[in-house]
Protein backbone atom coordinates (compact mmCIF):
# COMPACT_ATOMS: atom_id res chain seq x y z
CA UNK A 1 -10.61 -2.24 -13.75
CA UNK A 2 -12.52 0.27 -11.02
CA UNK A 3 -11.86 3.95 -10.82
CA UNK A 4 -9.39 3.18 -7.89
CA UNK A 5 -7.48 1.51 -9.98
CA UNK A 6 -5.73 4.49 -11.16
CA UNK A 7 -1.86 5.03 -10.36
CA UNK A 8 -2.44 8.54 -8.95
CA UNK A 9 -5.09 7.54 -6.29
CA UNK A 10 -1.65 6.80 -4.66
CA UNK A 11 -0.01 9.71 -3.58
CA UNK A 12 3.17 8.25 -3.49
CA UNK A 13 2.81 7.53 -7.28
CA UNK A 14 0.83 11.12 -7.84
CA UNK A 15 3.75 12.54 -6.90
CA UNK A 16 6.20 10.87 -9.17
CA UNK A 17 7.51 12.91 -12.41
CA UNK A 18 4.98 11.59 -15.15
CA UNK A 19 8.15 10.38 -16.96
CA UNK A 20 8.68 7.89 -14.14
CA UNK A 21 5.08 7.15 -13.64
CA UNK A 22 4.84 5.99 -17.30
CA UNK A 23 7.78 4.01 -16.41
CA UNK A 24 6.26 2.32 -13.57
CA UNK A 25 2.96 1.85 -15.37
CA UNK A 26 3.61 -1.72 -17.11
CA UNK A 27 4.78 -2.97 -13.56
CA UNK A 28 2.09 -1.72 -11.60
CA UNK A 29 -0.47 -4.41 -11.24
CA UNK A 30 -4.13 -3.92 -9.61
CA UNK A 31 -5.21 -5.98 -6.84
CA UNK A 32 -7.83 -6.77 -4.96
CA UNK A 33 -6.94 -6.25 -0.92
CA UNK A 34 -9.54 -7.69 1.01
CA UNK A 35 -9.65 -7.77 4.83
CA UNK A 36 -7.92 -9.64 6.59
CA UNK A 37 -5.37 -10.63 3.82
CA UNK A 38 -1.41 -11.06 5.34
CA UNK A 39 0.77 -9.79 2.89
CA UNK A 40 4.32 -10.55 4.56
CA UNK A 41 4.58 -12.29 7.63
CA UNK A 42 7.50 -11.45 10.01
CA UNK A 43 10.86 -12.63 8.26
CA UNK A 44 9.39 -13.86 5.25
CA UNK A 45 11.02 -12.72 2.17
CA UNK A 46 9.65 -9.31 0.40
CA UNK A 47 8.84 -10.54 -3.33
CA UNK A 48 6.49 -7.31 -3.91
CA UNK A 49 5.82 -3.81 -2.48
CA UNK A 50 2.06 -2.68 -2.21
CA UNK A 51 0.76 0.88 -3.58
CA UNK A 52 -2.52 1.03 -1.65
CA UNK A 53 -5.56 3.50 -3.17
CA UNK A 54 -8.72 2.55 -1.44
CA UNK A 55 -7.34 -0.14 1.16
CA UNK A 56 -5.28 0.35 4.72
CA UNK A 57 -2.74 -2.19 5.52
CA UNK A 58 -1.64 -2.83 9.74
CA UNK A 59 1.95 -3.54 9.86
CA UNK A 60 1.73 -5.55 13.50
CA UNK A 61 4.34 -6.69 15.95
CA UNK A 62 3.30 -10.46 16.54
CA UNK A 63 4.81 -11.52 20.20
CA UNK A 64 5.88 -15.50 20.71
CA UNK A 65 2.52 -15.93 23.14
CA UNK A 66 0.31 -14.95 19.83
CA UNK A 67 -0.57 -10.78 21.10
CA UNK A 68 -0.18 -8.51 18.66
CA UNK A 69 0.12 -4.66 18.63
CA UNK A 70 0.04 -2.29 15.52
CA UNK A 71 3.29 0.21 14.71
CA UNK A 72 1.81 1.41 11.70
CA UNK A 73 -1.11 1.83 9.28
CA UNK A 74 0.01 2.40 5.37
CA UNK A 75 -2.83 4.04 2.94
CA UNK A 76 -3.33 5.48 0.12
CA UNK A 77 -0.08 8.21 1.34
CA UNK A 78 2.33 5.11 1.24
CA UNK A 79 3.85 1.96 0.05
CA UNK A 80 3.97 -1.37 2.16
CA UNK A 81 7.53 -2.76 1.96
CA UNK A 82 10.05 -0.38 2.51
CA UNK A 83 12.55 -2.87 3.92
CA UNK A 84 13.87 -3.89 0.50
CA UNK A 85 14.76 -0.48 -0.42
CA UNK A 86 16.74 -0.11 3.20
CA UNK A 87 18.63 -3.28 3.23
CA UNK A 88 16.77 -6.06 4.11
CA UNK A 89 15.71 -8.71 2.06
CA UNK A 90 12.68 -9.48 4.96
CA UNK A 91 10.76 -7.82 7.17
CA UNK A 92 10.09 -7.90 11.38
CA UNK A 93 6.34 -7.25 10.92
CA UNK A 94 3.47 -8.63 9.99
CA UNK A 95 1.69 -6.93 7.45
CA UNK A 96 -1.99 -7.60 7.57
CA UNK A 97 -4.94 -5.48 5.35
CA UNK A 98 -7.00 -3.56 7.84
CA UNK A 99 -9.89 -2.22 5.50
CA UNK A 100 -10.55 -3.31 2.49
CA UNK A 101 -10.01 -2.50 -1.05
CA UNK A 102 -8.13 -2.33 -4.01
CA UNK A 103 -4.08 -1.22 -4.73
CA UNK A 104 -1.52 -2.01 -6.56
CA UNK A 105 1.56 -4.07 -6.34
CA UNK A 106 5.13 -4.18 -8.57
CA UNK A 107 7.75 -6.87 -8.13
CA UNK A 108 10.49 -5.55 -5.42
CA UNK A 109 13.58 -6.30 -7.80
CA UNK A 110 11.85 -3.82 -10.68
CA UNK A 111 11.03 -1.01 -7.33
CA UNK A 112 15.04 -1.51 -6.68
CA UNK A 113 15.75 -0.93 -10.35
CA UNK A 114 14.20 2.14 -9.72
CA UNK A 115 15.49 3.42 -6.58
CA UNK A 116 19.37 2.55 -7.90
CA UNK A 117 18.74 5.21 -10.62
CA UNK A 118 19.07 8.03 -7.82
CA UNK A 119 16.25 10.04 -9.18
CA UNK A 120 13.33 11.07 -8.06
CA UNK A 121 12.00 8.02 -7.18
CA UNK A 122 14.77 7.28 -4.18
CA UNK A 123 13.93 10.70 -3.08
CA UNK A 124 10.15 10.46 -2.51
CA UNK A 125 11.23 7.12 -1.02
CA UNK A 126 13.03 8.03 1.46
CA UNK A 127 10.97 11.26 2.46
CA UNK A 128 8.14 8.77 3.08
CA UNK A 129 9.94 6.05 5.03
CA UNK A 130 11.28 9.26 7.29
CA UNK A 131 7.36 9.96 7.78
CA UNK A 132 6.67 6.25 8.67
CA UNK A 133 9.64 6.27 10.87
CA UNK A 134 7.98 9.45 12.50
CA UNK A 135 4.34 7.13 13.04
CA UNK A 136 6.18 3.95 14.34
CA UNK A 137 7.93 6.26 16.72
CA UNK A 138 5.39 8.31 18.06
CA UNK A 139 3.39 4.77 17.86
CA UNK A 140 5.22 3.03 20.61
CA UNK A 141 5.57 6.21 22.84
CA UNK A 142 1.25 6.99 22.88
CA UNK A 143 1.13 3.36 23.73
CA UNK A 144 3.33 3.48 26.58
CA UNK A 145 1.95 6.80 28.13
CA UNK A 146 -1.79 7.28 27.02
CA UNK A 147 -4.94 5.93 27.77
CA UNK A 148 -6.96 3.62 26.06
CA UNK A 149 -9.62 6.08 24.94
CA UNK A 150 -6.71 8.56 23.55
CA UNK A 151 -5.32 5.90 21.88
CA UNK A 152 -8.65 4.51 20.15
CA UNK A 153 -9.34 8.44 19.10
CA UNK A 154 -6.17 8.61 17.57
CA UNK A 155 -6.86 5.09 15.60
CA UNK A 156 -9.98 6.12 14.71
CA UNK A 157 -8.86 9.23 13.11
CA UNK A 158 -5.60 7.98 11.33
CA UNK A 159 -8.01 5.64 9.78
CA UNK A 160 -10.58 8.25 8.77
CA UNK A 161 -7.83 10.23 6.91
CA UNK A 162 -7.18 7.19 5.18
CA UNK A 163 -11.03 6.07 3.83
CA UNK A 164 -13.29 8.31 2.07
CA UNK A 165 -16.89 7.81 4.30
CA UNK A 166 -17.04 7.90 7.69
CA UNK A 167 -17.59 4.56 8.75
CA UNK A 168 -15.44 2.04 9.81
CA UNK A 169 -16.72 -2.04 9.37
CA UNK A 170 -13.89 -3.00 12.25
CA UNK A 171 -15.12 -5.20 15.43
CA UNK A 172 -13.83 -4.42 19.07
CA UNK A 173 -11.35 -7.94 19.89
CA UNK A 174 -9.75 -6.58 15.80
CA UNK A 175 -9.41 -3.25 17.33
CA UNK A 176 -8.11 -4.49 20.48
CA UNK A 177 -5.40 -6.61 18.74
CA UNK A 178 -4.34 -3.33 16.87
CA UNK A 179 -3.96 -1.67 20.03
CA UNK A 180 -2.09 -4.44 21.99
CA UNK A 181 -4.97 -4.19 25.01
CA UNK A 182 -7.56 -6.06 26.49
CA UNK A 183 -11.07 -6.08 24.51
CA UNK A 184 -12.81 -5.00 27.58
CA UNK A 185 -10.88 -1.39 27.83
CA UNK A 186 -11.89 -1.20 24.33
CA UNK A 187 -15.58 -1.26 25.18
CA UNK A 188 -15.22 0.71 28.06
CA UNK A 189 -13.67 3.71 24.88
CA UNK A 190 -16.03 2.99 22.68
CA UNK A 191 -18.91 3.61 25.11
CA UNK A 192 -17.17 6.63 26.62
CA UNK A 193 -16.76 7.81 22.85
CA UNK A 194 -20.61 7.36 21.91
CA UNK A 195 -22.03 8.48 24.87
CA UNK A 196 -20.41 11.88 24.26
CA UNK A 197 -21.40 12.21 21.11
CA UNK A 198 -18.29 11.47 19.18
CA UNK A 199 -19.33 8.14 17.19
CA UNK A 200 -22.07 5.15 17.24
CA UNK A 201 -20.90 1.48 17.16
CA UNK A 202 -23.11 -1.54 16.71
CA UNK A 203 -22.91 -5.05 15.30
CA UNK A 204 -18.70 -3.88 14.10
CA UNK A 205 -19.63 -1.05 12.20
CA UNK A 206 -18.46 2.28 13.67
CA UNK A 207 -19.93 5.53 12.77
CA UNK A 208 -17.68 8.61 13.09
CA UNK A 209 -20.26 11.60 13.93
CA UNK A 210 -18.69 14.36 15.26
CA UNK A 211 -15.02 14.21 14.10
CA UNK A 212 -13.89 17.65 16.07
CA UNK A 213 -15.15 16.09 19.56
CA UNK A 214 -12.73 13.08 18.61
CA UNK A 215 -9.64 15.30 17.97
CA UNK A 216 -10.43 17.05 21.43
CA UNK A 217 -10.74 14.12 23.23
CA UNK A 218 -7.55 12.44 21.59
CA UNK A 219 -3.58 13.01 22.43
CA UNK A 220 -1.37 15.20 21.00
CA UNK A 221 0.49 11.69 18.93
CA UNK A 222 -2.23 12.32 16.35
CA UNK A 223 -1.28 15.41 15.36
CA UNK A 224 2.32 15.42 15.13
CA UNK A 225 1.98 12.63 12.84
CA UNK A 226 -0.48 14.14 10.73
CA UNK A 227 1.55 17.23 10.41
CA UNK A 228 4.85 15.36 10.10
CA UNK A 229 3.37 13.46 6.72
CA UNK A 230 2.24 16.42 5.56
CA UNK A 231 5.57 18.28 6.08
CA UNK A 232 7.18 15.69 4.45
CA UNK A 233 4.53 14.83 1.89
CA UNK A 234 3.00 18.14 0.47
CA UNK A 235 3.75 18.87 -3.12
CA UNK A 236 6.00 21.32 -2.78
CA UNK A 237 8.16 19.23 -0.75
CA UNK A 238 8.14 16.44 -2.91
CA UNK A 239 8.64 18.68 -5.94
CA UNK A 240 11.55 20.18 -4.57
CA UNK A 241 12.93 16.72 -4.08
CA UNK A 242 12.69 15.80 -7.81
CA UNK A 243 14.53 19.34 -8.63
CA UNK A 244 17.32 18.02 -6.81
CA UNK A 245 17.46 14.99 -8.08
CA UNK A 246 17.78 16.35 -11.69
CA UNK A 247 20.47 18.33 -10.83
């Protein structure tokens, strides 16, 4: 056991009444999440949902020809596997750990269990898949209309809110693949991005210095999505959702 290996380093599970969190408990197993790792490939069958604390999972859209672009990043805000509580049984996406660390999973037929009791636990649910839906969304349209550079500010920073230092082990052709672009406009970004000031890259380990020169020099995708997880997210929100469900 590690200190991240506590249910509430999850907000999703913070949130939760404690009743249902000492429900959950017994079914909540920690696990190791180390880079790289695939945790459901595109219509492969979702046997467990993932409660990440210290890790970030990609969900990526892998094309026949092998290129790849990311419509999501899950942290420790969210749960990786939504589809089983909206119908499917699979999912479209690839769903590949970005940074590393530690998280929990449950089996996906003891999450359902959960989500048929129409509590609070379908509630929080659903307000975070409406937040996801929000990123995927916005996702597609900052990749269609902005540049490279905006694009790799507004990675950069949806990963920062995600990890606790400010540096990011991540190489430029893994970036690249995130972004669904060539490695070259990458470097061109990245240089742009350190010779203003903003960060210092070497040898796949990026260096976030001036975080306020990144959010100038990003596009306005960032912060709607920021402020649309929040909205959905804060603790009054989510509070609210568990007095309804009581009702």
């Amino acid at each position: 056991m590690t200190p991240a290996d506590d249910a509430r380093n999850n907000r999703l599970l913070a949130f939760l009444p404690e009743a249902d969190r000492t429900r959950f408990a017994p079914h909540l197993e920690a696990v190791d999440l180390p880079l790289g790792k695939v945790l459901y490939e595109s219509g492969s069958p979702v046997t467990h949902v993932y409660f990440p604390t210290t890790s970030i999972v990609s969900l990526l859209y892998m094309m026949e020809d092998g290129a790849s672009a990311e419509i999501a990043v899950v942290g420790d805000e969210g749960i990786v596997g939504i589809s089983i509580f909206m119908g499917g049984e699979s999912t479209p996406y690839h769903a590949v750990v970005q940074s590393a660390g530690r998280g929990f999973r449950m089996k996906a037929s003891l999450l359902m269990q959960e989500f048929n009791r129409a509590g609070p636990t379908l509630h929080l649910l659903l307000r975070y898949t409406q937040a996801l839906m929000a990123q995927i969304t916005l996702t597609g349209a900052c990749n269609r209309h902005h540049s490279v550079e905006q694009r790799l500010c507004r990675w950069l920073l949806g990963t920062l809110d995600r990890i606790p230092s400010g540096e990011l082990v991540m190489t430029q052709e893994l970036i690249a693949r995130m972004l669904g672009v060539r490695r070259e406009g990458i470097t061109e970004a990245a240089g742009n991005l350190q010779n203003a000031g903003c960060i210092r890259y070497r040898r796949g380990h990026i260096t976030v210095l001036d975080r306020s020169r990144l959010e100038a020099r990003t596009c306005e995708c960032y912060g709607v999505v920021r402020k649309e997880m929040r909205r959905l997210l804060s603790e009054p929100q989510c509070r609210q959702g568990e007095s309804n469900a009581t009702r």
